[in-house]
C-alpha atoms as a PDB file:
ATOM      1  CA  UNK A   1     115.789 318.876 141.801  1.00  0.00           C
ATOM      2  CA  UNK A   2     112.595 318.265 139.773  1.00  0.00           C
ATOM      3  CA  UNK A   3     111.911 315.068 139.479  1.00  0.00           C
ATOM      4  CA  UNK A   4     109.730 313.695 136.737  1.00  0.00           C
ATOM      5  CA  UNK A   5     106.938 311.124 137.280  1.00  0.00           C
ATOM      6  CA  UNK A   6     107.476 307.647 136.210  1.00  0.00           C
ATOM      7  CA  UNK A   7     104.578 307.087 133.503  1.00  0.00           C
ATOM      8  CA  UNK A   8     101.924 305.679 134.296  1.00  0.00           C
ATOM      9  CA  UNK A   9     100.270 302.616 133.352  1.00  0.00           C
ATOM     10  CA  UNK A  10      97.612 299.712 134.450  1.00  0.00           C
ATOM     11  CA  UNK A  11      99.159 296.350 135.399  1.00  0.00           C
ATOM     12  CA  UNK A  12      96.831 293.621 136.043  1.00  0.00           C
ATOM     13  CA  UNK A  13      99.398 291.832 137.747  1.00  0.00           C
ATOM     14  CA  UNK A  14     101.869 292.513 141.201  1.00  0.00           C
ATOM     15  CA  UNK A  15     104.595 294.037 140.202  1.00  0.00           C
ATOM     16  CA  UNK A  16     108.030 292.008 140.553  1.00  0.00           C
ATOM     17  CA  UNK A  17     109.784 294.535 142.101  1.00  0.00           C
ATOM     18  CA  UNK A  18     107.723 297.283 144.098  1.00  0.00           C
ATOM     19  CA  UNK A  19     110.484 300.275 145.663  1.00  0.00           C
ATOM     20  CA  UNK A  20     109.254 303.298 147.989  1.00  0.00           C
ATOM     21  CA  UNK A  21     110.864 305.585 149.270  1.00  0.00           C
ATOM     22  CA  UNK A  22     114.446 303.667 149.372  1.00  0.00           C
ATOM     23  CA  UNK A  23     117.415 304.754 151.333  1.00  0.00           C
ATOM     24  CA  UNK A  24     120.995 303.624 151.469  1.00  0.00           C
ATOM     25  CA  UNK A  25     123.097 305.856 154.359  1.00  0.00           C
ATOM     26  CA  UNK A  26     127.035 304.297 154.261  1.00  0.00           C
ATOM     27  CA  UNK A  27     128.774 304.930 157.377  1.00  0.00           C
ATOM     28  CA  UNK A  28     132.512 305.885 155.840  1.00  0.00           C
ATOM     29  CA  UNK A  29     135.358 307.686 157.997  1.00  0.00           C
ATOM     30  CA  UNK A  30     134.120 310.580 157.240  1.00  0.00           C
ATOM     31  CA  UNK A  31     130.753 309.998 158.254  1.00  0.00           C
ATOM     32  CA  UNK A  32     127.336 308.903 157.154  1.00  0.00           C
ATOM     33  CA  UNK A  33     126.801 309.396 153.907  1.00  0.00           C
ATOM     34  CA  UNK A  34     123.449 309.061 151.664  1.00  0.00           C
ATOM     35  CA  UNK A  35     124.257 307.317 148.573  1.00  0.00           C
ATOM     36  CA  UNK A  36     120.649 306.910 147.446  1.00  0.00           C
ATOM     37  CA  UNK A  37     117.651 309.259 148.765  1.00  0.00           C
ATOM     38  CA  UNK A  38     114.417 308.079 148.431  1.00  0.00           C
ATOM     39  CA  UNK A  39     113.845 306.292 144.993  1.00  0.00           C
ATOM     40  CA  UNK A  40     110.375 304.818 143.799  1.00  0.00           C
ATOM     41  CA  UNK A  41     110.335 302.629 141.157  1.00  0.00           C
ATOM     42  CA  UNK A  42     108.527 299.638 140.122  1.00  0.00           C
ATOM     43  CA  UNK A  43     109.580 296.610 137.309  1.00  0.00           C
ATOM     44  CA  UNK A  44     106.453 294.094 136.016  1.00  0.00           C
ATOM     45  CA  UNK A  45     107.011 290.778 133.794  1.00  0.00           C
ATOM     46  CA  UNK A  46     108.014 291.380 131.133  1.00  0.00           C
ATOM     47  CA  UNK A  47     109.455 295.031 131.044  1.00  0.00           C
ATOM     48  CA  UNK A  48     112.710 296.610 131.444  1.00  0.00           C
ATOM     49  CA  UNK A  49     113.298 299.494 133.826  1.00  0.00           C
ATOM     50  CA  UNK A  50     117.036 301.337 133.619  1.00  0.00           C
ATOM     51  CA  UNK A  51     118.758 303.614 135.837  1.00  0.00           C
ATOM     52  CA  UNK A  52     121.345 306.026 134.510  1.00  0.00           C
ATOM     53  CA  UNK A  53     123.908 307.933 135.100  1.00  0.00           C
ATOM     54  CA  UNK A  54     127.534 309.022 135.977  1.00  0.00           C
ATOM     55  CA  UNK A  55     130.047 306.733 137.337  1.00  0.00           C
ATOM     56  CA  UNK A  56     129.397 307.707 141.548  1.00  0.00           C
ATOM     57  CA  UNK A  57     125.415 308.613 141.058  1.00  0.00           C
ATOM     58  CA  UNK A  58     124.244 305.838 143.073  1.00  0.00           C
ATOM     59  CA  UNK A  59     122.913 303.408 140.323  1.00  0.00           C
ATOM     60  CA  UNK A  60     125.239 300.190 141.225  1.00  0.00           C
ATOM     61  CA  UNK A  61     124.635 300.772 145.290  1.00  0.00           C
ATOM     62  CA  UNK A  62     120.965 301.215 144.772  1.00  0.00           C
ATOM     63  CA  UNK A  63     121.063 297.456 142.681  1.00  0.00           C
ATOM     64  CA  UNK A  64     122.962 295.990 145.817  1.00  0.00           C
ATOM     65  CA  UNK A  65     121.112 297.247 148.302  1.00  0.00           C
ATOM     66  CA  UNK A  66     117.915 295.952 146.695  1.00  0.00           C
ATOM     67  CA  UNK A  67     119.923 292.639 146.681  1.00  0.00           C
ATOM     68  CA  UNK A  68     121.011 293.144 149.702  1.00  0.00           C
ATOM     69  CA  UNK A  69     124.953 292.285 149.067  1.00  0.00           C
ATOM     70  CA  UNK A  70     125.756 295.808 150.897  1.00  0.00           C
ATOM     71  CA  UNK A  71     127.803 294.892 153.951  1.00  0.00           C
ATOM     72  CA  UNK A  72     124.953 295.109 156.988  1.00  0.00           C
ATOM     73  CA  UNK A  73     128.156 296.736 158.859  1.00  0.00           C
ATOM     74  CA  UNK A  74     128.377 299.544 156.217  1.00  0.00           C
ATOM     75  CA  UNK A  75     125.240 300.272 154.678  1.00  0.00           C
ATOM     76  CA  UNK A  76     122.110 301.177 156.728  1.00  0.00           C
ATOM     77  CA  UNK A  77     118.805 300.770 154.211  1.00  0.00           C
ATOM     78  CA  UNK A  78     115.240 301.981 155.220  1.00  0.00           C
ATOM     79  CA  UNK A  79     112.116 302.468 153.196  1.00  0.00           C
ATOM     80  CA  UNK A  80     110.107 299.539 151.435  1.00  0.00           C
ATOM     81  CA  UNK A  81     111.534 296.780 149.000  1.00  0.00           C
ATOM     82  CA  UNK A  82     108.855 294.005 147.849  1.00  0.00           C
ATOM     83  CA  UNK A  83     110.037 290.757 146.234  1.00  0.00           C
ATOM     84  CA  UNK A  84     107.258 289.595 145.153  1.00  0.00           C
ATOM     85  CA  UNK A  85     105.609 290.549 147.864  1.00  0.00           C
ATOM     86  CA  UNK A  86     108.234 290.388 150.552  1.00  0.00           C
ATOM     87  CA  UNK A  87     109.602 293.342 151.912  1.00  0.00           C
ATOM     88  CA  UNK A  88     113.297 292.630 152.458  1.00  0.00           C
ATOM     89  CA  UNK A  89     114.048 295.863 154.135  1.00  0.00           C
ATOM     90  CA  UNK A  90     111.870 294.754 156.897  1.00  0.00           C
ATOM     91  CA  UNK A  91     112.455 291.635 156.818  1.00  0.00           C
ATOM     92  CA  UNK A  92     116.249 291.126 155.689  1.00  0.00           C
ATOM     93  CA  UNK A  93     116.749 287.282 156.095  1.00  0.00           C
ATOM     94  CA  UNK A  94     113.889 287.103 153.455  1.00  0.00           C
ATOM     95  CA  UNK A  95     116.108 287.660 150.892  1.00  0.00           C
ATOM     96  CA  UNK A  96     117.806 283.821 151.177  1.00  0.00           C
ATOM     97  CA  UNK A  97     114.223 282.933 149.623  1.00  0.00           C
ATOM     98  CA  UNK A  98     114.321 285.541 146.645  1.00  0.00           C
ATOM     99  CA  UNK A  99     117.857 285.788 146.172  1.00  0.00           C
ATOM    100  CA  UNK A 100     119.106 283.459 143.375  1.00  0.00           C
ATOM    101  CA  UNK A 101     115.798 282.013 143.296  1.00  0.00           C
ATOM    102  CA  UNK A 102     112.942 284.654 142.306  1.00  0.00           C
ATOM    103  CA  UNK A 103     115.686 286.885 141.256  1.00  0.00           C
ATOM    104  CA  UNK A 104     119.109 286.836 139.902  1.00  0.00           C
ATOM    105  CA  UNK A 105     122.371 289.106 139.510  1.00  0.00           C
ATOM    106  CA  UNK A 106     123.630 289.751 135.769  1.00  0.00           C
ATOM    107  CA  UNK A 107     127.451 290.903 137.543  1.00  0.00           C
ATOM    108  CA  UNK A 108     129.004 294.053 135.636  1.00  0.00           C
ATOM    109  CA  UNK A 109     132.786 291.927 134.875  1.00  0.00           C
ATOM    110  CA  UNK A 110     132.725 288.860 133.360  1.00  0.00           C
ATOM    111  CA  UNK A 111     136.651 288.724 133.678  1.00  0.00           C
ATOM    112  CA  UNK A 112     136.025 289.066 137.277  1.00  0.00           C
ATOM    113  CA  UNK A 113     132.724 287.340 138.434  1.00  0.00           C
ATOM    114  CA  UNK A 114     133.573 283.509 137.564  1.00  0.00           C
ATOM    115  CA  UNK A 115     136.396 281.774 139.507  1.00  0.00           C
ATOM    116  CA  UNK A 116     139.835 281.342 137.446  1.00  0.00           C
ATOM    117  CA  UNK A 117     140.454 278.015 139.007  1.00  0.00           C
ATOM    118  CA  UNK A 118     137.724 275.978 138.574  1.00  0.00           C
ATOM    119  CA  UNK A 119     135.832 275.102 134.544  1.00  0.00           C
ATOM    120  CA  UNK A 120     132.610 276.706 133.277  1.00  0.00           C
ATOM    121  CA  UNK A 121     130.977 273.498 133.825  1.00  0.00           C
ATOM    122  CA  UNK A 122     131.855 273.228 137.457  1.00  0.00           C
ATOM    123  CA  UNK A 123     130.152 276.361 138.064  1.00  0.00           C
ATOM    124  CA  UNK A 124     127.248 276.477 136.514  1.00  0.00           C
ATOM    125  CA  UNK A 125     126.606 272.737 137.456  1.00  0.00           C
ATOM    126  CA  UNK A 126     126.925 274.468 141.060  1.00  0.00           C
ATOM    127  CA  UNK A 127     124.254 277.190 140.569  1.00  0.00           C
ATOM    128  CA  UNK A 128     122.300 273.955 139.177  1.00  0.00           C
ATOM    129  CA  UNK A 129     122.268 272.360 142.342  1.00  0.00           C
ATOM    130  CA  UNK A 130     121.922 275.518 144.678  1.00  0.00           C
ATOM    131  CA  UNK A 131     118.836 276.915 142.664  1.00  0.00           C
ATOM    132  CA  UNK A 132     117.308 272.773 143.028  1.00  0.00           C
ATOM    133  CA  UNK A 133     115.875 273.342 139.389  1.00  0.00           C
ATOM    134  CA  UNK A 134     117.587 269.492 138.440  1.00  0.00           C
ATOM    135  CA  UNK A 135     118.068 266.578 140.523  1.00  0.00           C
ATOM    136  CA  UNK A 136     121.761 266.021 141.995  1.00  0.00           C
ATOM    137  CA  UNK A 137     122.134 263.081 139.148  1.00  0.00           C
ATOM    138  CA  UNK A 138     125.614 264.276 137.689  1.00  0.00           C
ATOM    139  CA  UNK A 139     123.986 263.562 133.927  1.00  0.00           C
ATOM    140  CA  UNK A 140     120.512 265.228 134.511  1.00  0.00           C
ATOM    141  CA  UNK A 141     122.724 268.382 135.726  1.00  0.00           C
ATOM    142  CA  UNK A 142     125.193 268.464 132.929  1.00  0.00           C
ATOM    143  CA  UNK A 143     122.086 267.932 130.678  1.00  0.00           C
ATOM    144  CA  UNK A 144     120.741 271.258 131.903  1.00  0.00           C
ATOM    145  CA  UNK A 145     123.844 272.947 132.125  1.00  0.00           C
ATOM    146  CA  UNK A 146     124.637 272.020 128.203  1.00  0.00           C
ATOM    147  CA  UNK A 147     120.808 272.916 127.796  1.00  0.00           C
ATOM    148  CA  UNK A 148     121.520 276.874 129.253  1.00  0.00           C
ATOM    149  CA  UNK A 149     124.342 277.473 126.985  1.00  0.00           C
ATOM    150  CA  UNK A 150     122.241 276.920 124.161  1.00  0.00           C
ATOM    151  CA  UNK A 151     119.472 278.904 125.581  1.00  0.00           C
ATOM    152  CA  UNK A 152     122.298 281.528 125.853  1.00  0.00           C
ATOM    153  CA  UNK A 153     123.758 281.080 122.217  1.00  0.00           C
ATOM    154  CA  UNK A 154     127.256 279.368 122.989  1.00  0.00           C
ATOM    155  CA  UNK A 155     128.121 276.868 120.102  1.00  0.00           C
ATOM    156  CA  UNK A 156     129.570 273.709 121.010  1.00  0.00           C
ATOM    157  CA  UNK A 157     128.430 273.651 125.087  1.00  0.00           C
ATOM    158  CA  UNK A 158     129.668 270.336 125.601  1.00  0.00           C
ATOM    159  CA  UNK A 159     133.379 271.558 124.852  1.00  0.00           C
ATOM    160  CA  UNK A 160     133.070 274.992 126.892  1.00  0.00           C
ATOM    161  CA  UNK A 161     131.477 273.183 130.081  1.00  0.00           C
ATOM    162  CA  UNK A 162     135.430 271.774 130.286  1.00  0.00           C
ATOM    163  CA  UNK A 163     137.130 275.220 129.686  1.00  0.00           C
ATOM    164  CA  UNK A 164     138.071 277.677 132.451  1.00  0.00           C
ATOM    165  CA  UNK A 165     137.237 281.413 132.015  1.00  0.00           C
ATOM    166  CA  UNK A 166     140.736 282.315 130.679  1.00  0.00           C
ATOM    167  CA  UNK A 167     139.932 280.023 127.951  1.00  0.00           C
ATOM    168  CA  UNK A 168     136.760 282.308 126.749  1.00  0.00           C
ATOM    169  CA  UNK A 169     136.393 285.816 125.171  1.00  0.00           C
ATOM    170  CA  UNK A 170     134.616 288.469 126.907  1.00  0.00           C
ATOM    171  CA  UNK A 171     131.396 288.113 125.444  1.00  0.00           C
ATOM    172  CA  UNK A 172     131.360 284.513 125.949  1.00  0.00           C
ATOM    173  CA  UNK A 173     131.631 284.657 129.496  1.00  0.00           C
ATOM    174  CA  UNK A 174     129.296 287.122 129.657  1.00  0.00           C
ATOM    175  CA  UNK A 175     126.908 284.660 127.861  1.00  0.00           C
ATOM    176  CA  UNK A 176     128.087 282.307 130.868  1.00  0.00           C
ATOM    177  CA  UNK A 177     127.034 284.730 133.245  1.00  0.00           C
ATOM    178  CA  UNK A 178     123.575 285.201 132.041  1.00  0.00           C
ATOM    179  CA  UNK A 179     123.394 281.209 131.954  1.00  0.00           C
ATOM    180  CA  UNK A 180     124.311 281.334 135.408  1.00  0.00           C
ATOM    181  CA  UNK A 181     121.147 284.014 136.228  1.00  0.00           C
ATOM    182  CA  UNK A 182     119.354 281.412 134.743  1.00  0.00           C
ATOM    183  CA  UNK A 183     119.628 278.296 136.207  1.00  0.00           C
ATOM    184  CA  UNK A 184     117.087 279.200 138.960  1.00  0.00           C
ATOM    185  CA  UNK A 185     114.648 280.269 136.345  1.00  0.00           C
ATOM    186  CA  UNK A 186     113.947 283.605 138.078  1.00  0.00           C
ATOM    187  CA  UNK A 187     111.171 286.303 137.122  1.00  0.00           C
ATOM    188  CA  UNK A 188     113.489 289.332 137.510  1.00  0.00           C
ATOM    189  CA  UNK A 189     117.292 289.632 136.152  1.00  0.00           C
ATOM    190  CA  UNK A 190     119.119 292.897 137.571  1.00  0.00           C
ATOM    191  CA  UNK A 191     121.808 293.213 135.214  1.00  0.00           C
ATOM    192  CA  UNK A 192     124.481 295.711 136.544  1.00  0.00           C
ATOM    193  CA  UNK A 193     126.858 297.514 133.729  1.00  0.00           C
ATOM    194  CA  UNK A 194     126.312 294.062 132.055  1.00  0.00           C
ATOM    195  CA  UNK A 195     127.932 295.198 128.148  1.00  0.00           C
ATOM    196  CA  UNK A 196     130.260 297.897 130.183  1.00  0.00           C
ATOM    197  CA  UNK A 197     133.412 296.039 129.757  1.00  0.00           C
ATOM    198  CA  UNK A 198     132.615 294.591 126.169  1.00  0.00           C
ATOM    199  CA  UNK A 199     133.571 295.881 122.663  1.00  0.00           C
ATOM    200  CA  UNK A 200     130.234 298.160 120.753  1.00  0.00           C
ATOM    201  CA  UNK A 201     129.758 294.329 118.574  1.00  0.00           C
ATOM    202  CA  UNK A 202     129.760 292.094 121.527  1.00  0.00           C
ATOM    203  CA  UNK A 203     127.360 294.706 123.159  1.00  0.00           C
ATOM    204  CA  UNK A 204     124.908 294.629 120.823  1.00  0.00           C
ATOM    205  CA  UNK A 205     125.108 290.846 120.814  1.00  0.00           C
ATOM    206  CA  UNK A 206     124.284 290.732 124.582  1.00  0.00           C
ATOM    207  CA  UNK A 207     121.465 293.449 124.488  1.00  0.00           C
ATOM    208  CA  UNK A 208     120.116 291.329 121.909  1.00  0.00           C
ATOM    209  CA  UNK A 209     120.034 288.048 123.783  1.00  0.00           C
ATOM    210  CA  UNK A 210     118.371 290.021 127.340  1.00  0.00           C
ATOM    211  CA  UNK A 211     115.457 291.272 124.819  1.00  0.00           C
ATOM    212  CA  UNK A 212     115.245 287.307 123.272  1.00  0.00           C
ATOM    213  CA  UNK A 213     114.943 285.741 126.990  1.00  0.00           C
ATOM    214  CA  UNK A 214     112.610 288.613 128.315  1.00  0.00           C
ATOM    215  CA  UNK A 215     110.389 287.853 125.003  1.00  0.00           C
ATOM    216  CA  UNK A 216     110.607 284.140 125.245  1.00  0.00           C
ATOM    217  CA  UNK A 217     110.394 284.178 129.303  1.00  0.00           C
ATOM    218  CA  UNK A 218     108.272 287.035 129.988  1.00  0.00           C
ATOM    219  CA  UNK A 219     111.086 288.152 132.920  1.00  0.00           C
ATOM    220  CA  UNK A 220     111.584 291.320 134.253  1.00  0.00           C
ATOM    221  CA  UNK A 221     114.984 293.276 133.988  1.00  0.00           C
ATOM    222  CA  UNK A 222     116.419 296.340 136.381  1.00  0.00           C
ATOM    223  CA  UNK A 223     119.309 297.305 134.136  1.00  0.00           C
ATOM    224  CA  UNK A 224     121.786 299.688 135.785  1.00  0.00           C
ATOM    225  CA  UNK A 225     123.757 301.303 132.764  1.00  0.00           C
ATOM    226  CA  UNK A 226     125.838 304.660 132.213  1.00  0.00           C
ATOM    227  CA  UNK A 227     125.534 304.203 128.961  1.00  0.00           C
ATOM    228  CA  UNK A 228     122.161 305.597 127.685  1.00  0.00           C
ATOM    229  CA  UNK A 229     122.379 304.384 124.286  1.00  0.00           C
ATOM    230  CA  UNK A 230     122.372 301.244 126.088  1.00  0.00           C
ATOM    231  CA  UNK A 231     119.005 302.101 127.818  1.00  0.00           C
ATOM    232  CA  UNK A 232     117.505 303.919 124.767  1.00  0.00           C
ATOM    233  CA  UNK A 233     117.895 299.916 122.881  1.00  0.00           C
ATOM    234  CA  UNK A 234     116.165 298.059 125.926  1.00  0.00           C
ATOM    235  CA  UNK A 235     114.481 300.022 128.311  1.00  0.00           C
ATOM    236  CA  UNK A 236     110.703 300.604 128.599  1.00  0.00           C
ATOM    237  CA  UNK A 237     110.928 303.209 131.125  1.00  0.00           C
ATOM    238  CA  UNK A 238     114.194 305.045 132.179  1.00  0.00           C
ATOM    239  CA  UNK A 239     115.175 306.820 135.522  1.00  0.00           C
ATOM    240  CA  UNK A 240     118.268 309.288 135.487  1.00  0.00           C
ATOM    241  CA  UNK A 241     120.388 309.163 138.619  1.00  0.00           C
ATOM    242  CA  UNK A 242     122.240 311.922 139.878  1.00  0.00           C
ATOM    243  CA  UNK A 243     124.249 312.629 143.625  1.00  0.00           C
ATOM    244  CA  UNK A 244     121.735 309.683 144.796  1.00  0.00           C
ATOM    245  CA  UNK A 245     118.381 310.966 143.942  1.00  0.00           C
ATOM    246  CA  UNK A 246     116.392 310.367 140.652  1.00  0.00           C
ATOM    247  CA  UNK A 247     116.212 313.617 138.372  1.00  0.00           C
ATOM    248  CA  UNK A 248     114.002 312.885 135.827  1.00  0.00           C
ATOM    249  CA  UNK A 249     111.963 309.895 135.186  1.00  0.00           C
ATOM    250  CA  UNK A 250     109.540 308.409 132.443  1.00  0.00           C
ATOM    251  CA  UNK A 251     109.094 306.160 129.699  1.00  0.00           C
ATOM    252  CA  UNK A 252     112.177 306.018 126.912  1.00  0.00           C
ATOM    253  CA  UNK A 253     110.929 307.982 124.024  1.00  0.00           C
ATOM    254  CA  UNK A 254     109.879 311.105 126.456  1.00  0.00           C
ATOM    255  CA  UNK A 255     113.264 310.785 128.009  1.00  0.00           C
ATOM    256  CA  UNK A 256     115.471 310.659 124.939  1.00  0.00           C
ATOM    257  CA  UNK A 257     113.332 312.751 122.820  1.00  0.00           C
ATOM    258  CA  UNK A 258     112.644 315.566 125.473  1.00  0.00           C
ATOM    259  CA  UNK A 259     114.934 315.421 128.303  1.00  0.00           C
ATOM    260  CA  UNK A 260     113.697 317.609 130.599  1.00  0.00           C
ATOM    261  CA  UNK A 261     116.632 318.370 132.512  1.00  0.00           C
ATOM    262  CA  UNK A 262     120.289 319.609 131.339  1.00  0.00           C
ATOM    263  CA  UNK A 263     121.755 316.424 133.060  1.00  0.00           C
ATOM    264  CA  UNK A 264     120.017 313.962 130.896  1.00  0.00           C
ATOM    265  CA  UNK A 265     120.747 316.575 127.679  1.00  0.00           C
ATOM    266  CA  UNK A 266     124.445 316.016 128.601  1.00  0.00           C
ATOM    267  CA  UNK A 267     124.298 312.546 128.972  1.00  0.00           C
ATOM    268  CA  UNK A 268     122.834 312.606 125.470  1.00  0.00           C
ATOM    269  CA  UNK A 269     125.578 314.403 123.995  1.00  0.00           C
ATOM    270  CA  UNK A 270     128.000 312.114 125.618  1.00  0.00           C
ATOM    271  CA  UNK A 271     126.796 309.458 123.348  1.00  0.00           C
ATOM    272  CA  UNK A 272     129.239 308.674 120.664  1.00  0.00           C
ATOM    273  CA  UNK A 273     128.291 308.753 117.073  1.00  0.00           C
ATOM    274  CA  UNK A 274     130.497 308.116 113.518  1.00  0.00           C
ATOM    275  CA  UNK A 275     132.006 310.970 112.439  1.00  0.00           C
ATOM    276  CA  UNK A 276     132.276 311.752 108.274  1.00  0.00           C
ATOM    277  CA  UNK A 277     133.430 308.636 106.362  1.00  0.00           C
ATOM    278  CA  UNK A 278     136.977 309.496 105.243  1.00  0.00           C
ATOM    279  CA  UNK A 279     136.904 308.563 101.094  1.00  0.00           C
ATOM    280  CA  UNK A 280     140.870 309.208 100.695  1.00  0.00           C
ATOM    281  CA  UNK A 281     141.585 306.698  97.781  1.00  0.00           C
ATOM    282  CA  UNK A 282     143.749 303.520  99.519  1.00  0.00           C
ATOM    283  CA  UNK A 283     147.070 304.740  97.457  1.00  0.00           C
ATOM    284  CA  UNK A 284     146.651 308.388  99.204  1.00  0.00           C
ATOM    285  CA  UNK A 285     148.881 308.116 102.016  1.00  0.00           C
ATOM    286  CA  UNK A 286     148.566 311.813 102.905  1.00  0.00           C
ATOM    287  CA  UNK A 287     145.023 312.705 103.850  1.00  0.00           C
ATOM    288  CA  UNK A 288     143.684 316.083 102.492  1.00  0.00           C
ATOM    289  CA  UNK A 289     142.428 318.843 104.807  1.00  0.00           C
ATOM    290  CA  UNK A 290     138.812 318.109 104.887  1.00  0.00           C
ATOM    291  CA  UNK A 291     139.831 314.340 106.180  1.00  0.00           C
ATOM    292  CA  UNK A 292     142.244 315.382 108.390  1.00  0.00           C
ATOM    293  CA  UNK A 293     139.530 318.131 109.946  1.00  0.00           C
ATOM    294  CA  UNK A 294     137.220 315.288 109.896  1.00  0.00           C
ATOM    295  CA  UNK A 295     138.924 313.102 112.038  1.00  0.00           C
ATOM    296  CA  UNK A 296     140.369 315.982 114.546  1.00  0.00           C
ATOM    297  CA  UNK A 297     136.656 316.429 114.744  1.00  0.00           C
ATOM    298  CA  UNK A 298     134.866 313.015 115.269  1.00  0.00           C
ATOM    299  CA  UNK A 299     133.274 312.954 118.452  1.00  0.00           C
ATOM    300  CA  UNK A 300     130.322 313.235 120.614  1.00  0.00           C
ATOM    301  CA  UNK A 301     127.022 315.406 119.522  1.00  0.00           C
ATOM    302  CA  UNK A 302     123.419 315.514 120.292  1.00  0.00           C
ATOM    303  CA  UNK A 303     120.932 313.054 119.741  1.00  0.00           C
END
C-alpha cells in the first residue's frame, strides 16, 4: 500500500488529538485479528479531520479505541494516543478525565443512542450534572439544558425537554445528540457516521450545524464517515481507510481532485449524483424513450 502523507502545516498550538503509530489487535474465535495497523493522525482547534471508507475498513473501531469503549477483554491497543497531552494507551484510566469532559462522542444512531424510557430532558439534564458544567439546582440545569437546544437549533426546547425520543424525528434527535456532546463543553467532538441514518435534507442540516459550532467554538472534530461527499463538505484533511491501514492521506481538495489511489477513485464514483431531469408534460402518462433510458440510467459517476 502507498500511503500518502498527511499535509503538512505549522500549528502554534498542541494538537487536541496527537495518534502514532496506533494499533487495535481483536482477539475473535478465530484468532487475533488487526483491525487497525498503525495510523498517524493528528486533529487541532478548530479543524476537521475524516476517515473514510467501506463498511469493515476499520474507521468506527479506530474512533472507539481512541475512546477507549473497546471491551479491554477483546481489543488489545498499543502505540501512542495524547488527549491533550495524556497518553491513554499508556495510561488507560486517564481516559475518565478526558472522556465526556475534554472530549465527546457524536453516536452514529440517534434511534438507538438515547434511552426510550426516560424524556429528552431527563437525559440531557443527566449529562448536565455528570460533565459539572451547572450547579445541581434543578432550575439552573433545566436553564442550560433549554439553553443547548437552542445552541443546537430545536424550536420550542421547553416542550421537547418533556418528550421521549419516539416523540422526535430523526434529525431532531440527532440535534439532541450533539446537545448532549455538548454539555461538557469539550474541545474535540468525534462524530461517528453521525448523518448515516438521516435523509440527504436532514444531512445537510446536521453538517451545517457541526461547521456553525466548530466556527463559533473553535472545537475540533474526528468525523468517521463512508460517505465522502460527506467529508468533501466538512473536512480539512481526509484519510482513506482500507483492511485497517490508511491508503492515502492529505488535505480535501488533493484527495477529491487527485485521488491517488484506485480505492479512493471508486469511492468517488460511488457518490450519487441527479441523473437528467425528466420534462414529460404532467398529462403524459407514458414516458418517451429518452425518459425512460434516463431513468434506467440514473446512477453513480465520477466526480
Amino acid at each position: 500500500m502507498n500511503a500518502q502523507p498527511a499535509a503538512t502545516q505549522d500549528y502554534k498550538e498542541p494538537a487536541l488529538l496527537e495518534v502514532r503509530d496506533f494499533q487495535v489487535e481483536l482477539i475473535t474465535d478465530a484468532g487475533i485479528i488487526r483491525a487497525v495497523d498503525s495510523v498517524n493522525f493528528s486533529i487541532h482547534r478548530g479543524e476537521t479531520v475524516t476517515i473514510i471508507g467501506e463498511s469493515g475498513s476499520g474507521k468506527s473501531t479506530t474512533a472507539m479505541g481512541i475512546l477507549r469503549l473497546l471491551p479491554d477483554d477483546l481489543a488489545v491497543l498499543s502505540g501512542t494516543v495524547l488527549i491533550d497531552g495524556v497518553d491513554v494507551v499508556a495510561e488507560p484510566k486517564a481516559i475518565d478525565k478526558v472522556r465526556g469532559r475534554t472530549l465527546a462522542l457524536i453516536p452514529q444512531d440517534p434511534m438507538t443512542a438515547l434511552s426510550p424510557v426516560h424524556s429528552i430532558g431527563s437525559q440531557l439534564s443527566e449529562a448536565i450534572r455528570i460533565a459539572g458544567a451547572a450547579s445541581k439546582d434543578k432550575d439552573a440545569v433545566r436553564a442550560r439544558a433549554i439553553r443547548l437546544l437552542e445552541q443546537v437549533h430545536i424550536p420550542t426546547p421547553e416542550v421537547q425537554l418533556k418528550k421521549y425520543p419516539h416523540q422526535l424525528s430523526g434529525g431532531m434527535l440527532q440535534r439532541v445528540l450533539i446537545a448532549i456532546a455538548l454539555a461538557s463543553e469539550p474541545q474535540l467532538l468525534v462524530a461517528d457516521e453521525p448523518t448515516s441514518a438521516l435523509d440527504v435534507t436532514v444531512q445537510a442540516g446536521i453538517l451545517d450545524l457541526l461547521l456553525e459550532l466548530q466556527e463559533q467554538r473553535g472545537i475540533g472534530i474526528l468525523m468517521i464517515t463512508h460517505d465522502l461527499g460527506v467529508a468533501r463538505l466538512i473536512s480539512d484533511r481526509i484519510h482513506v481507510m482500507k483492511d485497517g491501514s490508511f491508503v492515502e492521506s492529505g488535505d480535501v481538495q488533493q484527495v477529491v481532485e487527485h485521488p491517488a489511489t484506485e480505492y479512493t477513485r471508486n469511492l468517488l464514483a460511488a457518490v450519487p449524483v441527479l441523473g437528467p431531469w425528466d420534462e414529460t408534460p404532467a398529462g403524459n402518462t407514458q414516458p418517451d424513450a429518452a425518459a425512460a433510458a434516463a431513468l434506467t440510467n440514473t446512477g453513480a459517476s465520477h466526480d
